[in-house]
PDB file of N, CA and C in Angstrom:
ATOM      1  N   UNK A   1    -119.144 100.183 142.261  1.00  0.00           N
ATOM      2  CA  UNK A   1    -118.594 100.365 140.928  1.00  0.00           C
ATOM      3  C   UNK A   1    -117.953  99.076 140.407  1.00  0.00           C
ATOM      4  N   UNK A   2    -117.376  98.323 140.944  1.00  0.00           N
ATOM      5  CA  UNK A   2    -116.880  97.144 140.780  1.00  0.00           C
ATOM      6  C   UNK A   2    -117.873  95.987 140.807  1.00  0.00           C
ATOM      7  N   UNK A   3    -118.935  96.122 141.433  1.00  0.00           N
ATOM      8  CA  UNK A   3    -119.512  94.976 140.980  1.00  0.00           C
ATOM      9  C   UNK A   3    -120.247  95.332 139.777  1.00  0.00           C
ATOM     10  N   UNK A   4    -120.786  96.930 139.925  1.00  0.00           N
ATOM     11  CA  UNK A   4    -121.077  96.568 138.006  1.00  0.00           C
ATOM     12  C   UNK A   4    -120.486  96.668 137.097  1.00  0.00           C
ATOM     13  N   UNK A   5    -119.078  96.643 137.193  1.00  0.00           N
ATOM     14  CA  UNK A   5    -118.101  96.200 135.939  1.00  0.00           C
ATOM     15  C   UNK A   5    -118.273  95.081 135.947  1.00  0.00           C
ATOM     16  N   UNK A   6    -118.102  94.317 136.867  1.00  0.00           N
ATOM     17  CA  UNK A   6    -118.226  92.580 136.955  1.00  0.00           C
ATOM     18  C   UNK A   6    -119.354  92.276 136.061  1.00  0.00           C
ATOM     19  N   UNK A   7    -120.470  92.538 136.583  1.00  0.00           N
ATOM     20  CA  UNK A   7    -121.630  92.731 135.925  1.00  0.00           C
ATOM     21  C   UNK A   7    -121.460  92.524 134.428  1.00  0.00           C
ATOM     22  N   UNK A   8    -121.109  93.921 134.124  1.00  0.00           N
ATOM     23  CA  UNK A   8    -121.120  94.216 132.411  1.00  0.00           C
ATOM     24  C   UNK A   8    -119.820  93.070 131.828  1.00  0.00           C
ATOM     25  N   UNK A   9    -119.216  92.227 132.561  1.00  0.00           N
ATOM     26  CA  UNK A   9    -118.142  91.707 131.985  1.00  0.00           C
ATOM     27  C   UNK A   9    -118.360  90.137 132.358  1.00  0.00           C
ATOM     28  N   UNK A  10    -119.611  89.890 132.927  1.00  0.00           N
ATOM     29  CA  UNK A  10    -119.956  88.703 133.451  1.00  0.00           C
ATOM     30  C   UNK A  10    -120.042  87.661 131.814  1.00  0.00           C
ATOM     31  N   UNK A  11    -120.147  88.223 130.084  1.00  0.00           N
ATOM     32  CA  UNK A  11    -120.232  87.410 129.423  1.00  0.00           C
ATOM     33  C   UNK A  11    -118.784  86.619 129.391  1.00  0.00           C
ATOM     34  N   UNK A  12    -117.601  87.000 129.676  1.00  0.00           N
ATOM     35  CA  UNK A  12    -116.382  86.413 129.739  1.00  0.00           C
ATOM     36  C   UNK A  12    -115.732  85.892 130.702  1.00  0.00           C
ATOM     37  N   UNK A  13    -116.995  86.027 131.903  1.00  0.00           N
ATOM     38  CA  UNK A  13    -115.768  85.485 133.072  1.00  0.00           C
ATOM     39  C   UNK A  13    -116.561  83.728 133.427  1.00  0.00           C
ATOM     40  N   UNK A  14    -115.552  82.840 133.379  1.00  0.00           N
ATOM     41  CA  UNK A  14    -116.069  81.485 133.823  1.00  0.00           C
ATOM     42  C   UNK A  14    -116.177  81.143 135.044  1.00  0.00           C
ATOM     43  N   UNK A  15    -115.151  81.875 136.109  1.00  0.00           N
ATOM     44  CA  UNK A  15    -114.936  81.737 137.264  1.00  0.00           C
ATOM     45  C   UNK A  15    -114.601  82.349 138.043  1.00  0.00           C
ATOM     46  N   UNK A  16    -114.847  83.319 139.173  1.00  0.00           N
ATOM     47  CA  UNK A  16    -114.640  84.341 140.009  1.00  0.00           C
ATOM     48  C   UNK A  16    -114.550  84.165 141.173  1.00  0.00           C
ATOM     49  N   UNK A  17    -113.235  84.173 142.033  1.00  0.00           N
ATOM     50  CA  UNK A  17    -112.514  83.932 143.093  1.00  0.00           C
ATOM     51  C   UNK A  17    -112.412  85.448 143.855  1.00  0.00           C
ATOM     52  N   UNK A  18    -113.034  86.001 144.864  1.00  0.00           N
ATOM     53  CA  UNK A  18    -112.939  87.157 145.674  1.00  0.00           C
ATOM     54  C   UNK A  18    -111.686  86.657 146.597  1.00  0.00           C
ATOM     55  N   UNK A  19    -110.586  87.414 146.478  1.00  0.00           N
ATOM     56  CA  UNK A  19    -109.109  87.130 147.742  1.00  0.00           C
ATOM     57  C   UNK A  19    -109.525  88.415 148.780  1.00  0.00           C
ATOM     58  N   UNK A  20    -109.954  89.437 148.337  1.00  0.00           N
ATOM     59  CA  UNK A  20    -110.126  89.828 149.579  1.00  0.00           C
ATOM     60  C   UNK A  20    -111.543  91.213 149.167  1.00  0.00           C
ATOM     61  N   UNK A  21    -112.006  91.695 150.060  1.00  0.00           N
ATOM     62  CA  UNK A  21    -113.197  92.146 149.890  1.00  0.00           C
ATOM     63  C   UNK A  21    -113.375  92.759 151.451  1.00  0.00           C
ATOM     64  N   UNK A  22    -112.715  93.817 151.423  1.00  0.00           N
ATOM     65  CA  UNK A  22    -112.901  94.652 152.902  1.00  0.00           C
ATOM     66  C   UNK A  22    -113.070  96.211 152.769  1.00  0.00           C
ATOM     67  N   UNK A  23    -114.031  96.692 153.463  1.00  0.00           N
ATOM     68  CA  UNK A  23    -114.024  98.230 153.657  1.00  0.00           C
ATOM     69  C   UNK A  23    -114.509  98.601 155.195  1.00  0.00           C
ATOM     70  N   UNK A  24    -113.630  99.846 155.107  1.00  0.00           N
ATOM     71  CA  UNK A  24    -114.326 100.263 156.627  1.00  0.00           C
ATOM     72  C   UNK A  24    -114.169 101.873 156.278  1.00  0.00           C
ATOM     73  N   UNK A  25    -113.852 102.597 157.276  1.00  0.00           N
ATOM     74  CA  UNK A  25    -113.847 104.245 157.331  1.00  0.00           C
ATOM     75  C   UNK A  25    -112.500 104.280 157.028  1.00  0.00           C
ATOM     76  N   UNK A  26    -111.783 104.163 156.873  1.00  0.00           N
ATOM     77  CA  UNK A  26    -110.042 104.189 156.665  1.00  0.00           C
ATOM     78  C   UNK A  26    -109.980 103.538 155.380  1.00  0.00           C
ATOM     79  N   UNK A  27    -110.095 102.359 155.284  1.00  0.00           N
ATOM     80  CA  UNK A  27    -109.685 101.598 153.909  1.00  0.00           C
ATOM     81  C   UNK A  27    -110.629 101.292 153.030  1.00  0.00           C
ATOM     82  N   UNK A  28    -110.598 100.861 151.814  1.00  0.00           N
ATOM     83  CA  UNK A  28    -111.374  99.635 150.792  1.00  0.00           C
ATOM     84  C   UNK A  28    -110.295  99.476 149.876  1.00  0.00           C
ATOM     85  N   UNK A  29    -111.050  97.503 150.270  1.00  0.00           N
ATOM     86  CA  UNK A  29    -109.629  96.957 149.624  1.00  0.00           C
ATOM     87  C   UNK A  29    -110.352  95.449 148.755  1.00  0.00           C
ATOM     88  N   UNK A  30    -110.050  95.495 147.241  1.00  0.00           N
ATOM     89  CA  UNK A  30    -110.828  94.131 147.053  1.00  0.00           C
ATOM     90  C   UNK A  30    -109.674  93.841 145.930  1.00  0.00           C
ATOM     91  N   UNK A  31    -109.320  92.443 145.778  1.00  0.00           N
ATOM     92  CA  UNK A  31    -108.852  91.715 145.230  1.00  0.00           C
ATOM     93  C   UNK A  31    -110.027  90.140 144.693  1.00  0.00           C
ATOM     94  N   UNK A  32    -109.610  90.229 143.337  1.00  0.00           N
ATOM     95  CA  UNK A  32    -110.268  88.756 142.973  1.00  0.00           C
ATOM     96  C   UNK A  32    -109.139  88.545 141.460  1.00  0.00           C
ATOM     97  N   UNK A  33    -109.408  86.936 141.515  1.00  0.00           N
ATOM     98  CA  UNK A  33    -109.150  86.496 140.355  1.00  0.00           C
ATOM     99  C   UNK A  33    -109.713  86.054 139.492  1.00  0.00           C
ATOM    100  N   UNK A  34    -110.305  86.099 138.300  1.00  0.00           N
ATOM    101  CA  UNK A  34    -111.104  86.024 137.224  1.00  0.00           C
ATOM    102  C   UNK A  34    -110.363  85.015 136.224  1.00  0.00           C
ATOM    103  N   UNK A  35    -111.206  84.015 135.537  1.00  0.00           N
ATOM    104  CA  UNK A  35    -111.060  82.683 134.898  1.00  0.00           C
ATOM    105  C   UNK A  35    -111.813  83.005 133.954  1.00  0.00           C
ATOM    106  N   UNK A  36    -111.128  83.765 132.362  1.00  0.00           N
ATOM    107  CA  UNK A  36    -112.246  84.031 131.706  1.00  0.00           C
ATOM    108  C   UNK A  36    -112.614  82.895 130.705  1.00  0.00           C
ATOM    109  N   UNK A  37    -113.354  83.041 129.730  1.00  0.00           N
ATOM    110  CA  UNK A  37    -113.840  81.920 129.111  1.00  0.00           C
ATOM    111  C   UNK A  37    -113.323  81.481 128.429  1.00  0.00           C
ATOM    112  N   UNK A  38    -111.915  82.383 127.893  1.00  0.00           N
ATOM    113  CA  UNK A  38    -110.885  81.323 126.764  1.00  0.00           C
ATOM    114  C   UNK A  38    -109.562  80.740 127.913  1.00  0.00           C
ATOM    115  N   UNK A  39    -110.288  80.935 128.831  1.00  0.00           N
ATOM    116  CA  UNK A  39    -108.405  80.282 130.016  1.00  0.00           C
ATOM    117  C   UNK A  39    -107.997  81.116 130.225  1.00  0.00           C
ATOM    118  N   UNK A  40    -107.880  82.570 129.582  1.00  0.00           N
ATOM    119  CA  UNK A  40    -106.534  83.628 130.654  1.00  0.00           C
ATOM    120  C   UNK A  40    -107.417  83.755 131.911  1.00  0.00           C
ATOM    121  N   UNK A  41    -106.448  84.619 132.179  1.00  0.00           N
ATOM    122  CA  UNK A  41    -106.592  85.069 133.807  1.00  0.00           C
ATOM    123  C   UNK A  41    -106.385  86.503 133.881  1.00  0.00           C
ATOM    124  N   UNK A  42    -107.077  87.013 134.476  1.00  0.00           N
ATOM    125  CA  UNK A  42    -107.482  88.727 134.772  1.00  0.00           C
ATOM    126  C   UNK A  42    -107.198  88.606 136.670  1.00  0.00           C
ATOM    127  N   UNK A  43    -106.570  88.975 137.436  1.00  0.00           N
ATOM    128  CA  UNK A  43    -105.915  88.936 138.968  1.00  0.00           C
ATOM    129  C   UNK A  43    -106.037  90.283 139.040  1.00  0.00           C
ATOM    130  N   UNK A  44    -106.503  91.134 139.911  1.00  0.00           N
ATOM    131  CA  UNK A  44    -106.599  92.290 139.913  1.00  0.00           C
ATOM    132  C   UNK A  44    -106.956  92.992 141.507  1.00  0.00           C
ATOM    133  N   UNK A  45    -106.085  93.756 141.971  1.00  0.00           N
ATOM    134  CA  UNK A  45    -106.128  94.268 143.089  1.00  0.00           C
ATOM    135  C   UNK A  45    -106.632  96.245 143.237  1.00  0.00           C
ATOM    136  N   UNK A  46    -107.484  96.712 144.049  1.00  0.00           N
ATOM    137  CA  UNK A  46    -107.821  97.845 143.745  1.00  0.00           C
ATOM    138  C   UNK A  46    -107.970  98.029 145.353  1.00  0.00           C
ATOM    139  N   UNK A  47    -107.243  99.245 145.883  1.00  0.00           N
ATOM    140  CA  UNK A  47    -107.266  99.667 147.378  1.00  0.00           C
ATOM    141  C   UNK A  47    -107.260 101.552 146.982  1.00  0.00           C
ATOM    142  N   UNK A  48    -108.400 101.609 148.017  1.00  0.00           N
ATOM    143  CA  UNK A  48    -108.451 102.854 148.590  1.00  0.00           C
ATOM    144  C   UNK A  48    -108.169 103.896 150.099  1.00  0.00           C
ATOM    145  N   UNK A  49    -107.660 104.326 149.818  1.00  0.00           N
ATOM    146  CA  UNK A  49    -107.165 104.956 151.280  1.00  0.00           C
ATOM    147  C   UNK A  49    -108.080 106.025 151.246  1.00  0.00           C
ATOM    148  N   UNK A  50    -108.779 106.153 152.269  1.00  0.00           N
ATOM    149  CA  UNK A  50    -110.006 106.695 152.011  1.00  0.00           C
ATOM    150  C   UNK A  50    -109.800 108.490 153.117  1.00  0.00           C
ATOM    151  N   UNK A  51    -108.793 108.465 154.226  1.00  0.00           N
ATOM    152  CA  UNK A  51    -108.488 109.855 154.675  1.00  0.00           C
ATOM    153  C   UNK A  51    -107.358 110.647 153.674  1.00  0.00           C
ATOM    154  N   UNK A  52    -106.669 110.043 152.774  1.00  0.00           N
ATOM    155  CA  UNK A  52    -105.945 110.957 152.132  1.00  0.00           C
ATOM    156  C   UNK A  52    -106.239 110.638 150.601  1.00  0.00           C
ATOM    157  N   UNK A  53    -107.297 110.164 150.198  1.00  0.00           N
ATOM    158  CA  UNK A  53    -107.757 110.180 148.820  1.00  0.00           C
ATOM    159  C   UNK A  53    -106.772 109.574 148.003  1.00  0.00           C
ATOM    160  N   UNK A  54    -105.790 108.404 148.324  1.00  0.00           N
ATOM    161  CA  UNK A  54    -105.140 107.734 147.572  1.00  0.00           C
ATOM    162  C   UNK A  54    -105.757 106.247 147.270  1.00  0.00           C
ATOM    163  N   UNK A  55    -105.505 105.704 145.893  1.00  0.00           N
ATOM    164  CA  UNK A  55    -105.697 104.529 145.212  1.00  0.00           C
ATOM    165  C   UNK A  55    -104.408 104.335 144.401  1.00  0.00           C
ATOM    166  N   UNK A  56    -104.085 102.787 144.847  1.00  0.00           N
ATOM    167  CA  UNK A  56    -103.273 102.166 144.163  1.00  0.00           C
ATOM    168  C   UNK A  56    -104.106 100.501 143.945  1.00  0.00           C
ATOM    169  N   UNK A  57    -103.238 100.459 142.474  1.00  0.00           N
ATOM    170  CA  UNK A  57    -104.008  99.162 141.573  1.00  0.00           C
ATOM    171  C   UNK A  57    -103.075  98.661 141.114  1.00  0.00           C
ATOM    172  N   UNK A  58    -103.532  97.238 140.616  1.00  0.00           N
ATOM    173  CA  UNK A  58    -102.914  96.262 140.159  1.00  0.00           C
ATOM    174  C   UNK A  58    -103.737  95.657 138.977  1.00  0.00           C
ATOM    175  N   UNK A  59    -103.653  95.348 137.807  1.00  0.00           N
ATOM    176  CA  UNK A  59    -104.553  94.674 136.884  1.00  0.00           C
ATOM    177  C   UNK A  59    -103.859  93.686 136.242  1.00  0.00           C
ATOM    178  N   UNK A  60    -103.886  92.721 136.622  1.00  0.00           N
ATOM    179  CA  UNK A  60    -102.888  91.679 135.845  1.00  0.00           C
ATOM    180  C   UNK A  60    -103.705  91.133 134.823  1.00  0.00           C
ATOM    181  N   UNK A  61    -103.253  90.826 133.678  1.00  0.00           N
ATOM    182  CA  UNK A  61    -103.830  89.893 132.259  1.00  0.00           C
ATOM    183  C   UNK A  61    -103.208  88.674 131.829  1.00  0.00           C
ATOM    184  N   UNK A  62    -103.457  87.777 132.382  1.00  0.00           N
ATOM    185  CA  UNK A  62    -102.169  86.287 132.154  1.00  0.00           C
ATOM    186  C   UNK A  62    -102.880  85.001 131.072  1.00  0.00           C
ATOM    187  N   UNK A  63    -102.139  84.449 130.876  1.00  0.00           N
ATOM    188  CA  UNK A  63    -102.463  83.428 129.861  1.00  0.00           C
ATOM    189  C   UNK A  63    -102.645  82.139 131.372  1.00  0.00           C
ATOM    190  N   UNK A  64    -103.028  81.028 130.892  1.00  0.00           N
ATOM    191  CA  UNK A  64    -104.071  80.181 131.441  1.00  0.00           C
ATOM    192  C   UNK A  64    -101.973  79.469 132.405  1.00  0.00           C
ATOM    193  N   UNK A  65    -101.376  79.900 131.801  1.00  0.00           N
ATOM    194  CA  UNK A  65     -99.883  78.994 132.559  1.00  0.00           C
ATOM    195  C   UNK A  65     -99.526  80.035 133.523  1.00  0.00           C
ATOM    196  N   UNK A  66    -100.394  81.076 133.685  1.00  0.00           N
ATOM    197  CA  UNK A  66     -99.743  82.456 134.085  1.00  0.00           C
ATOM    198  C   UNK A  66     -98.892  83.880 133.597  1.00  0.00           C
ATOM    199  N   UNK A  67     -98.254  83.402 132.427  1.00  0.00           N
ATOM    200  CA  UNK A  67     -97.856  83.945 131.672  1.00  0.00           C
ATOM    201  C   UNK A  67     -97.983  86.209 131.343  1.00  0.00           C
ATOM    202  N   UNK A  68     -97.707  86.603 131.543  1.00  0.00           N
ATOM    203  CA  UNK A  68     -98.361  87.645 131.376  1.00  0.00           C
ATOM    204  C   UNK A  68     -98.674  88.278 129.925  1.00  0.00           C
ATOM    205  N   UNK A  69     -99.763  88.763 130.253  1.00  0.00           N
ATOM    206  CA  UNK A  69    -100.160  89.833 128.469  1.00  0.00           C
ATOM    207  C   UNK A  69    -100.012  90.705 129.033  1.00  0.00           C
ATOM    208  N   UNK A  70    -101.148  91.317 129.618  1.00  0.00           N
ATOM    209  CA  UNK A  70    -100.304  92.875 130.484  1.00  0.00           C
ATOM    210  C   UNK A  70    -101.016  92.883 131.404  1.00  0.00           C
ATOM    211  N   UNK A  71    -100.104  93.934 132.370  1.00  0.00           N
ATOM    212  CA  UNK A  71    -100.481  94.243 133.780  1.00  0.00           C
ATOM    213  C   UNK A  71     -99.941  95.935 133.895  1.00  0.00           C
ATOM    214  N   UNK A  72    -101.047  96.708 134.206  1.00  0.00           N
ATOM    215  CA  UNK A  72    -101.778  98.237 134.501  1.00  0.00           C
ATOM    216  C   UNK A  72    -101.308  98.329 136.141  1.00  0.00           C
ATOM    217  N   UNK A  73    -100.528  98.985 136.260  1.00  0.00           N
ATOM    218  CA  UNK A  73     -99.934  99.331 137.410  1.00  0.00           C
ATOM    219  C   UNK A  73     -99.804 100.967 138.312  1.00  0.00           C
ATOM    220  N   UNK A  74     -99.526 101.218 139.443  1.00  0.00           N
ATOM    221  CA  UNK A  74     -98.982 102.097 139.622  1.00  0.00           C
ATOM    222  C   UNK A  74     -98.434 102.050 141.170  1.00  0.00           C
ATOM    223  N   UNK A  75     -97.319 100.969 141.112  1.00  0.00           N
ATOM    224  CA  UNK A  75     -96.617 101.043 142.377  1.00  0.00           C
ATOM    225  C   UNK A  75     -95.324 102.525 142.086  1.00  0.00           C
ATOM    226  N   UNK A  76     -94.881 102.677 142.973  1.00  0.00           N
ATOM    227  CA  UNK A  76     -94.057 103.837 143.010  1.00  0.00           C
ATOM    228  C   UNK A  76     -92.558 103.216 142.582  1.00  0.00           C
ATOM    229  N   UNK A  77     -92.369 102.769 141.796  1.00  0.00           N
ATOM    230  CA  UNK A  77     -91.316 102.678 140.838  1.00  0.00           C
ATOM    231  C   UNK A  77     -91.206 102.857 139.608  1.00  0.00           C
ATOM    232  N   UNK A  78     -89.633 102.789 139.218  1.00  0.00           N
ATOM    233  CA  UNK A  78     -90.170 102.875 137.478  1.00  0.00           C
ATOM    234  C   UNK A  78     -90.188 104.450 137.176  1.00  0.00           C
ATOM    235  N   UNK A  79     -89.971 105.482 137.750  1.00  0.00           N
ATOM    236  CA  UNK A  79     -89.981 106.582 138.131  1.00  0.00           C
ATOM    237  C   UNK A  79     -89.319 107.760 136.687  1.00  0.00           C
ATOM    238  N   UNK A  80     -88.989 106.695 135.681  1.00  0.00           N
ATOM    239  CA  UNK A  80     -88.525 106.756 134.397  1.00  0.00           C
ATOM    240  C   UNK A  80     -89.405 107.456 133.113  1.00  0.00           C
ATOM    241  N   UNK A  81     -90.288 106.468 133.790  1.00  0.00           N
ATOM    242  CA  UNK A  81     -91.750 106.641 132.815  1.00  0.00           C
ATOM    243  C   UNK A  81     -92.147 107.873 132.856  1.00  0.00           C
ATOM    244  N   UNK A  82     -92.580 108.877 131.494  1.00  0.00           N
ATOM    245  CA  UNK A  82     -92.997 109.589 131.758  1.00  0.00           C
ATOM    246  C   UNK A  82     -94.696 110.194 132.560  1.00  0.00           C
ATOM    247  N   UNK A  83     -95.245 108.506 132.443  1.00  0.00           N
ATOM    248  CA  UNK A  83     -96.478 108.497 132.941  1.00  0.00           C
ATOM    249  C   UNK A  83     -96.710 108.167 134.736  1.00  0.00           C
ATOM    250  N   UNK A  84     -95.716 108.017 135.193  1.00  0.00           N
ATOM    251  CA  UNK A  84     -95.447 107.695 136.513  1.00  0.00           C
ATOM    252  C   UNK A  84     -96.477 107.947 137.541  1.00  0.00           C
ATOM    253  N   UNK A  85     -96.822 107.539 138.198  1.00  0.00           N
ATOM    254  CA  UNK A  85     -96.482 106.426 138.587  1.00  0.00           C
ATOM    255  C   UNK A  85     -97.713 105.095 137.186  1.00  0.00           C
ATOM    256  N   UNK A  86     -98.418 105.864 136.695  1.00  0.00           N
ATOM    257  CA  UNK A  86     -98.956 104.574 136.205  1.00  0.00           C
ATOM    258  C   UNK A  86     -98.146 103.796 134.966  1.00  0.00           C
ATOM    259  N   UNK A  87     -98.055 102.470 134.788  1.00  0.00           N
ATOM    260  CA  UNK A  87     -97.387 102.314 133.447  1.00  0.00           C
ATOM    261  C   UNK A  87     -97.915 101.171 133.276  1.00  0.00           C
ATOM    262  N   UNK A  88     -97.621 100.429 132.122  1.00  0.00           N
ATOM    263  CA  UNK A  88     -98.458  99.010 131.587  1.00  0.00           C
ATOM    264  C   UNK A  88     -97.002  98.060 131.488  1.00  0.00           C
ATOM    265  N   UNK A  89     -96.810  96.852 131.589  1.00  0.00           N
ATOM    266  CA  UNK A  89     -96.295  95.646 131.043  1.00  0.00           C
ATOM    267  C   UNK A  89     -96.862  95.101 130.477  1.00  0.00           C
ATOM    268  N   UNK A  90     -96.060  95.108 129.334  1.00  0.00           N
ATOM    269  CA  UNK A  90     -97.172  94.239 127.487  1.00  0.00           C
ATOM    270  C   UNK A  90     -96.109  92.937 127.472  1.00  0.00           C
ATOM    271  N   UNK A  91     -96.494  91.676 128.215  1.00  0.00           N
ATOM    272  CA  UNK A  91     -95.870  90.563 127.250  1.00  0.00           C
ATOM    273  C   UNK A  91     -94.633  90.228 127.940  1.00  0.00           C
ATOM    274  N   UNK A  92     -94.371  90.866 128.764  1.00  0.00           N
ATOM    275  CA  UNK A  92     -93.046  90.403 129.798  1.00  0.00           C
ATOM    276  C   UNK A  92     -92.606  91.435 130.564  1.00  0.00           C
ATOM    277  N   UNK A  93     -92.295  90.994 131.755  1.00  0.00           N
ATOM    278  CA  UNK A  93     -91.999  91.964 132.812  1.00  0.00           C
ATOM    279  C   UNK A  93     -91.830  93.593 132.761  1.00  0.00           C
ATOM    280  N   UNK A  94     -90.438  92.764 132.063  1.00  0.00           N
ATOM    281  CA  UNK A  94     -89.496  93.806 131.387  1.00  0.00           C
ATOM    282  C   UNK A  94     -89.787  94.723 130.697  1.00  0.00           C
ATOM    283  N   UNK A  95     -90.787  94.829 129.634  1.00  0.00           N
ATOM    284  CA  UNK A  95     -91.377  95.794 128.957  1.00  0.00           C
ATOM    285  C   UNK A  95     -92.301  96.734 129.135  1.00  0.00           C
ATOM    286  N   UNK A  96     -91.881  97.593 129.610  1.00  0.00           N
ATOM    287  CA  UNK A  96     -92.715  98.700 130.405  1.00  0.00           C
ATOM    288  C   UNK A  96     -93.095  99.843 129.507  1.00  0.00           C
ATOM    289  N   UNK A  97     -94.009 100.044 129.385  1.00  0.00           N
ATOM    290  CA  UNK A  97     -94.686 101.243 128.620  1.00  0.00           C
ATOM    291  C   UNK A  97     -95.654 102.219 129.379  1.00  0.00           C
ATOM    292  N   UNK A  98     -95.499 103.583 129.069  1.00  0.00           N
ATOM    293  CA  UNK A  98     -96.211 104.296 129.516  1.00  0.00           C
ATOM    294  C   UNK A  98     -98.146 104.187 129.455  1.00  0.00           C
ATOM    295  N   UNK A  99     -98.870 104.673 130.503  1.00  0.00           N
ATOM    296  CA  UNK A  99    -100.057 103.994 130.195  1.00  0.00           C
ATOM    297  C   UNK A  99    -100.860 105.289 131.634  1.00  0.00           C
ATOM    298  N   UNK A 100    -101.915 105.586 130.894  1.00  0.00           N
ATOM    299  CA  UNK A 100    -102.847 106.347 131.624  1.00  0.00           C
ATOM    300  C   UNK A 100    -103.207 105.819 133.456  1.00  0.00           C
ATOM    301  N   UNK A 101    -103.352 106.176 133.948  1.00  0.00           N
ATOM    302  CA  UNK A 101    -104.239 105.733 135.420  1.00  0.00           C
ATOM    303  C   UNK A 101    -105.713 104.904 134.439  1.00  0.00           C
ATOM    304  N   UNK A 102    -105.738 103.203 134.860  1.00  0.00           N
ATOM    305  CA  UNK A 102    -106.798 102.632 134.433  1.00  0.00           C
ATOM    306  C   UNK A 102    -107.607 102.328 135.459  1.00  0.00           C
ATOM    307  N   UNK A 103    -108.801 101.808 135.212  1.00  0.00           N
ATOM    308  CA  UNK A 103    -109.834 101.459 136.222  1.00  0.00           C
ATOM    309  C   UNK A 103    -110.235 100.170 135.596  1.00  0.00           C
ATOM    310  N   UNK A 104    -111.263  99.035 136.189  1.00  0.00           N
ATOM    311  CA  UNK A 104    -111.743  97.881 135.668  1.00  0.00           C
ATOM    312  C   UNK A 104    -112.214  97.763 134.765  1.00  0.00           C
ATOM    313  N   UNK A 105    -113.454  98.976 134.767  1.00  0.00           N
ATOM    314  CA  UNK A 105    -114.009  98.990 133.350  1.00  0.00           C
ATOM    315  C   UNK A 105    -112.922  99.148 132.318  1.00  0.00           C
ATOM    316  N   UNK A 106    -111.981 100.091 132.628  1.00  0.00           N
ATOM    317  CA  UNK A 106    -110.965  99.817 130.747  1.00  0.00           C
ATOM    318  C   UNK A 106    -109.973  99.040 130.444  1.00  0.00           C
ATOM    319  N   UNK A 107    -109.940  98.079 131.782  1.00  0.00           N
ATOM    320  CA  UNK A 107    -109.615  96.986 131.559  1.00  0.00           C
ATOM    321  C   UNK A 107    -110.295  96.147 130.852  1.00  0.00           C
ATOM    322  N   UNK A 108    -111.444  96.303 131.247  1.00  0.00           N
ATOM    323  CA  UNK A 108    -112.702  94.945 131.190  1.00  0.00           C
ATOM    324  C   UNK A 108    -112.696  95.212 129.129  1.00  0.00           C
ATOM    325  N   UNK A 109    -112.312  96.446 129.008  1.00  0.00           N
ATOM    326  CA  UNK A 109    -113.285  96.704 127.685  1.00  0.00           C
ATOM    327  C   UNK A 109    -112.065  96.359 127.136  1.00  0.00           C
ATOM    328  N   UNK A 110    -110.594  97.196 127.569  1.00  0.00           N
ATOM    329  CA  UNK A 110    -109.369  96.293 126.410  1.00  0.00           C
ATOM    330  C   UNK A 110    -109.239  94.875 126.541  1.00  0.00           C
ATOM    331  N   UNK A 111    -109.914  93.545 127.263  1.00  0.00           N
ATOM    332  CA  UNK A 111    -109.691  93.004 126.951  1.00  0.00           C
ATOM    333  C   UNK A 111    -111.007  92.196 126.022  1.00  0.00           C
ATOM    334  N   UNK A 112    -112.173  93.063 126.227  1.00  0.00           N
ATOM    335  CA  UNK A 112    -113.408  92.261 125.245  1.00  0.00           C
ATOM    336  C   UNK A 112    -112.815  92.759 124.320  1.00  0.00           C
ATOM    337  N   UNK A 113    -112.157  93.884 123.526  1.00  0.00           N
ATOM    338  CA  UNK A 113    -111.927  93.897 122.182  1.00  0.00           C
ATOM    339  C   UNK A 113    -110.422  92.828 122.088  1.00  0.00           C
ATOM    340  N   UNK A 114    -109.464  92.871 122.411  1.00  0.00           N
ATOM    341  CA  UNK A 114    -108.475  91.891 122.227  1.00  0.00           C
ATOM    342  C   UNK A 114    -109.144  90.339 121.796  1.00  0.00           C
ATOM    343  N   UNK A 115    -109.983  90.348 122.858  1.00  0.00           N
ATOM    344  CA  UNK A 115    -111.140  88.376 122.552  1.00  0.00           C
ATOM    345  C   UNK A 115    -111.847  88.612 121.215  1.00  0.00           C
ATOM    346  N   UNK A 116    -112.349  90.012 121.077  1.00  0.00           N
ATOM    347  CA  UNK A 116    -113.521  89.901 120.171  1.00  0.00           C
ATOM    348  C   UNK A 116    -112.561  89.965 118.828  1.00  0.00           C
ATOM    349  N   UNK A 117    -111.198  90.311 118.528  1.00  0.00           N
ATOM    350  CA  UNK A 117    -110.061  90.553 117.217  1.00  0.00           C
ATOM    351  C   UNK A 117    -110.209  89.192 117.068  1.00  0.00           C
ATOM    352  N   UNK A 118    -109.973  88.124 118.242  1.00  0.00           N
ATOM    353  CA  UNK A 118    -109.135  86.621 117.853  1.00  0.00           C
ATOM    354  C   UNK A 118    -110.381  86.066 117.119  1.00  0.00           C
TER     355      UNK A 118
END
């Protein structure tokens, strides 16, 4: 599933760094960082625990200094949110907004429309 998001999102990415890329009967676990074609940065971590049907993610969206636009989360904090555990940071840490459970693809697609506005 992830490589054909990559796939369908291959017109924006300049450079693709795999950090980690492991599965067995217990886990799957892949991390990469993505260099898209205007300079941000897409960093994104996706693990599956595969005997108790849990996934936790990470989707980071950064400007080319690192900077963040947003990052799609669902570590177990933040417990505030009414969307808990998933929530988004728009634009700085600090700003936490409620936000659905995302996957790559709706990542991949909020950020071709964000490129395709500018």
């Amino acid at each position: 599933m992830i490589e054909e998001t990559l796939t369908a999102f291959a017109h924006l990415i300049g450079d693709r760094r795999v950090l980690a890329d492991r599965h067995d009967n217990q886990i799957s676990e892949y991390k990469a960082r993505l260099t898209l074609t205007d300079g941000s940065i897409l960093e994104f971590t996706e693990i599956k625990i595969i005997g108790i049907q849990k996934r936790k993610y990470s989707f980071q969206w950064m400007t080319e200094d690192f900077s963040i636009l947003v990052r799609w989360d669902n570590a177990l904090h933040h417990r505030y949110i009414e969307t808990f555990p998933h929530r988004k940071h728009v634009g700085d840490e600090q700003n936490i907004e409620p936000s659905k459970e995302v996957f790559l693809a709706d990542v991949r697609q909020f950020i071709h429309d964000v490129l395709a506005e500018r």
